[in-house]
Protein backbone atom coordinates (compact mmCIF):
# COMPACT_ATOMS: atom_id res chain seq x y z
CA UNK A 1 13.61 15.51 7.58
CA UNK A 2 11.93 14.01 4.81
CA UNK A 3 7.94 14.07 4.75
CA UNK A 4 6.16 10.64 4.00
CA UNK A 5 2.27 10.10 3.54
CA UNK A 6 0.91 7.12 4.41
CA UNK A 7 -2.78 5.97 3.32
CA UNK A 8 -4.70 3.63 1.01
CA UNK A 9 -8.43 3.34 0.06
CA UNK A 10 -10.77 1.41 2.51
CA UNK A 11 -14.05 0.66 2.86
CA UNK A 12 -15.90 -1.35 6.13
CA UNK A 13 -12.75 -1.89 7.66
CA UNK A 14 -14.24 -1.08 11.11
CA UNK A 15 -12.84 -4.73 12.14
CA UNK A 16 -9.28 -3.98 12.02
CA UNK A 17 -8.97 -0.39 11.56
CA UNK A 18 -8.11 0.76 14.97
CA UNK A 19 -5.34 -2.06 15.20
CA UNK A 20 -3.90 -0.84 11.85
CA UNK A 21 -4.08 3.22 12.89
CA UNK A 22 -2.57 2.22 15.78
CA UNK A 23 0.25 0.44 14.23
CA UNK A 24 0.80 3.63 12.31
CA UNK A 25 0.97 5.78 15.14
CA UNK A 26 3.76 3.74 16.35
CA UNK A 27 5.80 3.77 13.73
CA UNK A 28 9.71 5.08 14.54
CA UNK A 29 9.59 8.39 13.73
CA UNK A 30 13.26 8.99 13.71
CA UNK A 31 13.99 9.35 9.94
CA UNK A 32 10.61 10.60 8.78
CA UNK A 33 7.36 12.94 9.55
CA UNK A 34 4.32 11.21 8.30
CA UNK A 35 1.22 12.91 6.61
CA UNK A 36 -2.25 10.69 6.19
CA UNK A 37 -4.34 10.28 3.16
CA UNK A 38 -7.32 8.15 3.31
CA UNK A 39 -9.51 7.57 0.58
CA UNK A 40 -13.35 6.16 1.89
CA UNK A 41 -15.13 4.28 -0.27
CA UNK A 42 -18.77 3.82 0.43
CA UNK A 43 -18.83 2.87 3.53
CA UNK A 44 -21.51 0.72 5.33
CA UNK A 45 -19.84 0.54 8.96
CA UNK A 46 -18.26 3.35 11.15
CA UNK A 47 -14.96 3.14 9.56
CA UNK A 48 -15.90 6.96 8.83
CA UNK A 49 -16.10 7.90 12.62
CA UNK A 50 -13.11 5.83 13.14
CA UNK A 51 -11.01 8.10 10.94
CA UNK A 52 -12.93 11.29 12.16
CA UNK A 53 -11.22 10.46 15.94
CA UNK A 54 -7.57 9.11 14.26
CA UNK A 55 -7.97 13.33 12.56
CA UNK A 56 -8.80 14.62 16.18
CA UNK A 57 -5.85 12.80 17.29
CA UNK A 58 -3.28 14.00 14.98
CA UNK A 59 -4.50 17.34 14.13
CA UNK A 60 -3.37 18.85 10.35
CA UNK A 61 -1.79 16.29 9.09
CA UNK A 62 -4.67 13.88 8.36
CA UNK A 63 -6.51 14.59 4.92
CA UNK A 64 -10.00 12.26 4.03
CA UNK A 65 -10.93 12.19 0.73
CA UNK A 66 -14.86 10.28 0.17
CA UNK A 67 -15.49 8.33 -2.84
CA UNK A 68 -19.03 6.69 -3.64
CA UNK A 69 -19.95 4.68 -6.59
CA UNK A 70 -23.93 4.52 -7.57
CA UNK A 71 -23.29 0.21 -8.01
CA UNK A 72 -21.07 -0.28 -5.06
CA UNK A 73 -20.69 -3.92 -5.21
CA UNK A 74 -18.89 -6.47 -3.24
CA UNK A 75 -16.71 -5.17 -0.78
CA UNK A 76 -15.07 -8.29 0.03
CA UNK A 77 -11.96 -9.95 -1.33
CA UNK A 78 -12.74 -11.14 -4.68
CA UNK A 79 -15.87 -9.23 -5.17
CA UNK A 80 -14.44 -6.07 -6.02
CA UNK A 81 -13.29 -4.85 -9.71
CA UNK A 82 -9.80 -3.98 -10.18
CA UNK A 83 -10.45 -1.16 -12.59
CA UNK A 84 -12.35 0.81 -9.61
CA UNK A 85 -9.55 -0.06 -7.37
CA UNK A 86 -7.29 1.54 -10.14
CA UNK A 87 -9.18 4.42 -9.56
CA UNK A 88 -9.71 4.46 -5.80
CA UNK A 89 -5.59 4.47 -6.04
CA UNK A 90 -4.87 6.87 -8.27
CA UNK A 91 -6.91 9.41 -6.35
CA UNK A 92 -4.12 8.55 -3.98
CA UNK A 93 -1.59 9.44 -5.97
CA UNK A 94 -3.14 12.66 -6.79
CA UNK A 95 -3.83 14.13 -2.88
CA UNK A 96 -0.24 12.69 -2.91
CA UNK A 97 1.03 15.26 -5.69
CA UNK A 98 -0.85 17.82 -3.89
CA UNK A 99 1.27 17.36 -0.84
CA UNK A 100 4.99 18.55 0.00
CA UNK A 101 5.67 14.81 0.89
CA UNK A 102 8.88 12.74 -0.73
CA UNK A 103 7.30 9.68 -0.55
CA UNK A 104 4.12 7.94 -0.47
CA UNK A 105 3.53 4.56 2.05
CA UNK A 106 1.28 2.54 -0.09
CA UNK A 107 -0.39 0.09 3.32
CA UNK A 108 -3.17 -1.96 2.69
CA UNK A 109 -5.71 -1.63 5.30
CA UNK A 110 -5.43 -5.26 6.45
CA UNK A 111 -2.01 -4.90 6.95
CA UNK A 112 -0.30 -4.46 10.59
CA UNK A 113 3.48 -3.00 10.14
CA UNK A 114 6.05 -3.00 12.80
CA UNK A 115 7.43 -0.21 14.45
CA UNK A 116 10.45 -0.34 12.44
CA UNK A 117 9.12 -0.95 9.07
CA UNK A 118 9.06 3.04 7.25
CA UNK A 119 12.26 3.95 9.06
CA UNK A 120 13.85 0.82 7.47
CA UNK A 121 12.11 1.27 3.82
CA UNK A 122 13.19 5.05 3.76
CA UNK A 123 17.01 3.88 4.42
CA UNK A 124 16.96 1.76 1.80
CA UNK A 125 16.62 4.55 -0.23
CA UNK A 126 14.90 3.07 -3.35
CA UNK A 127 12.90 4.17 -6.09
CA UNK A 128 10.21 1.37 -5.14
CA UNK A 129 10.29 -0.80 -1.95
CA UNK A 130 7.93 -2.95 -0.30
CA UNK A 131 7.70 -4.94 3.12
CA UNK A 132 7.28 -7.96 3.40
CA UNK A 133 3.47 -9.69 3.00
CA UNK A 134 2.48 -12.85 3.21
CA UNK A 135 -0.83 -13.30 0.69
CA UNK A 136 -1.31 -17.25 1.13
CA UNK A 137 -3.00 -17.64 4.25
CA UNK A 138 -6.47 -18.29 2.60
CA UNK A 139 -5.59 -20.77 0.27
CA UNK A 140 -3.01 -22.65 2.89
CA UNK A 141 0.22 -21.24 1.45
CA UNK A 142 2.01 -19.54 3.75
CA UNK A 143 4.84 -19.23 1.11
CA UNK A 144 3.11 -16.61 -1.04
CA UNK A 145 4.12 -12.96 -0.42
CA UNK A 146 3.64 -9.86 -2.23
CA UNK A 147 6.81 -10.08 -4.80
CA UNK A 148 6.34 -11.61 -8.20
CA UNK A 149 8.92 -12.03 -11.05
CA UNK A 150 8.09 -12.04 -14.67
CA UNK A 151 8.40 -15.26 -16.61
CA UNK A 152 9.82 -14.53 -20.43
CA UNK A 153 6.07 -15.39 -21.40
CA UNK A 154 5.24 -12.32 -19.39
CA UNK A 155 3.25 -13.82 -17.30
CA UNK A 156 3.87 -13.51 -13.32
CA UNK A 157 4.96 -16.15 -10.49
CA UNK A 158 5.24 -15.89 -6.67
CA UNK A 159 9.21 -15.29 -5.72
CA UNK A 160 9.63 -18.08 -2.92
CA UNK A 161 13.25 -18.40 -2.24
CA UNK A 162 14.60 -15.00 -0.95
CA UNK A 163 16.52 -13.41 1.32
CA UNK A 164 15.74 -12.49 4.72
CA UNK A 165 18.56 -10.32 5.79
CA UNK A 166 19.09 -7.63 2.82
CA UNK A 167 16.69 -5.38 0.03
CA UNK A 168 16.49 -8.01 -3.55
CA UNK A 169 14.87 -6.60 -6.34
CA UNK A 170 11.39 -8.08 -7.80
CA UNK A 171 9.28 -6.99 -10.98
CA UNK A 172 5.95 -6.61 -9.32
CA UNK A 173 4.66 -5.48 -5.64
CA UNK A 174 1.88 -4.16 -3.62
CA UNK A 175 0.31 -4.04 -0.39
CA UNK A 176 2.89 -2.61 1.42
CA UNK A 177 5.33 -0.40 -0.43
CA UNK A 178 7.22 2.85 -0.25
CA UNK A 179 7.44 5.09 -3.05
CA UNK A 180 9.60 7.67 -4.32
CA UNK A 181 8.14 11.26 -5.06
CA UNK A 182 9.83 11.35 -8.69
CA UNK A 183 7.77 7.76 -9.95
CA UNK A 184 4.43 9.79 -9.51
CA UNK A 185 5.77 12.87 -10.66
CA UNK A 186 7.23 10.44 -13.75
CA UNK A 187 3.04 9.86 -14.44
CA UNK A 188 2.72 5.81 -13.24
CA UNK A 189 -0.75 5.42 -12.75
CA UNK A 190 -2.59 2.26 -11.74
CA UNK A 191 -4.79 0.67 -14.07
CA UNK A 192 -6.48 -2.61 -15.05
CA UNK A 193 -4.71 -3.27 -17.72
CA UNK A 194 -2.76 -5.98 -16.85
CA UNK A 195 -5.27 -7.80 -14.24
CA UNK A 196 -4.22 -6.29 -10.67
CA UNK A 197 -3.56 -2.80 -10.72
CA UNK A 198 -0.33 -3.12 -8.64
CA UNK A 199 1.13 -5.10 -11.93
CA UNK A 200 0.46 -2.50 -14.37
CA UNK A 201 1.44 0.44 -11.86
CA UNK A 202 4.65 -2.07 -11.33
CA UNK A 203 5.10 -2.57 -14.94
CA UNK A 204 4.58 1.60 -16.08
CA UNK A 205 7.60 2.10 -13.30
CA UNK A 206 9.65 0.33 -15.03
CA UNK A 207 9.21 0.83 -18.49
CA UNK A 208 9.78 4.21 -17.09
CA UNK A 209 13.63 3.39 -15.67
CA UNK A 210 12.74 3.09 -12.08
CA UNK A 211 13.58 -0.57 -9.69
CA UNK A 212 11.62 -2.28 -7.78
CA UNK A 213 12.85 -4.07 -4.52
CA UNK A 214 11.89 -5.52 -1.42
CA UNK A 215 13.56 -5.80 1.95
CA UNK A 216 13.61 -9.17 3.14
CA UNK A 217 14.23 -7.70 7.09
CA UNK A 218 10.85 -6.02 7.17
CA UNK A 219 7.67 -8.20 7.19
CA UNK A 220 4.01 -7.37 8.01
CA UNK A 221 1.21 -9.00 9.74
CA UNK A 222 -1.79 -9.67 6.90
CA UNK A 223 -5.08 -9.99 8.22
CA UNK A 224 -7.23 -11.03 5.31
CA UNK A 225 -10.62 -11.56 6.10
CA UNK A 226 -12.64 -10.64 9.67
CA UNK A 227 -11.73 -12.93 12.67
């Protein structure tokens, strides 16, 4: 059976982190066995002892990684600096390559995934996947999701007419995305290069050879700021 880990960084997520944890330990667990990775990144609230009780509850297969900066800055959306969160990620991606795991479930800590979602993503069977993940909410657009396509300028716009009922491919993603063991291994980081590290991770896969999709079946509940 293939072996997935699924993590992110986070940092004072004590809000909505037992929902989310919970939501992962519900997953289907038919075509995969999941591994955790959790990078914490100075922390004010007791999103630490949160984690320390999801480890007691699924014992060995939970690894926490801590992070602290000496200028910690802004924790909130739009406070934060996308060259630290290019960092915070790739740490991921290296506890990932230290792993036996085939693929790595990239899930924002705001996000809330149904049951089905990972057992769906691994079917597909792609080198890059995401779910579904409506970004719009704050700005009263609930027709912005997490898939982009590249204009000829290079610059990026929101996909808004997709399917619903089948995997379409897209040139950029994030929030919530599967990844294959061989992009890592293939060395696409995350930077700040290109703005948002999820476009320059997006754009090293594939000037590397590998697709990006998304399936239009699967989408998550985004939670973007407390209450």
């Amino acid at each position: 059976m293939l072996k997935v880990m699924i993590g992110c960084p986070l940092r004072d997520r004590a809000w909505i982190l037992p929902r989310y944890l919970d939501c992962l330990e519900k997953l289907h667990r038919n075509t995969f066995q999941p591994q955790y990775c959790f990078i914490i990144n100075d922390c004010t609230d007791h999103s630490p002892q949160i984690l320390a009780e999801f480890v007691h509850r699924q014992p060995g297969i939970v690894r926490l990684i801590e992070k602290n900066y000496d200028y910690p800055g802004g924790h909130r959306r739009g406070q934060y600096k996308f060259g630290r969160l290019a960092e915070l990620r790739n740490l991921l991606l290296k506890a990932f390559l230290e792993s036996d795991c085939d693929y790595l479930f990239s899930l924002d800590s705001d996000i809330l995934v149904p049951p089905g979602t990972l057992s769906r993503l691994v079917e597909d069977d792609c080198d890059i996947v995401s779910a579904l993940v409506c970004n719009g909410h704050e700005i009263g657009d609930p027709g912005i999701y997490n898939i982009l396509q590249r204009s000829s300028d290079g610059s990026y716009k929101h996909i808004r007419d997709f399917p619903r009922d089948q995997i379409f491919p897209v040139d950029c993603t994030g929030a919530a995305y599967l990844i294959k063991r061989a992009v890592i291994t293939a060395g696409v980081r995350y930077s700040n290069q290109r703005g948002g590290e999820d476009i320059a991770f997006c754009e090293a896969a594939s000037n590397r050879g590998f697709n990006i999709f998304c399936d239009g079946r699967v989408e998550c509940l985004h939670l973007m700021q407390e209450g």
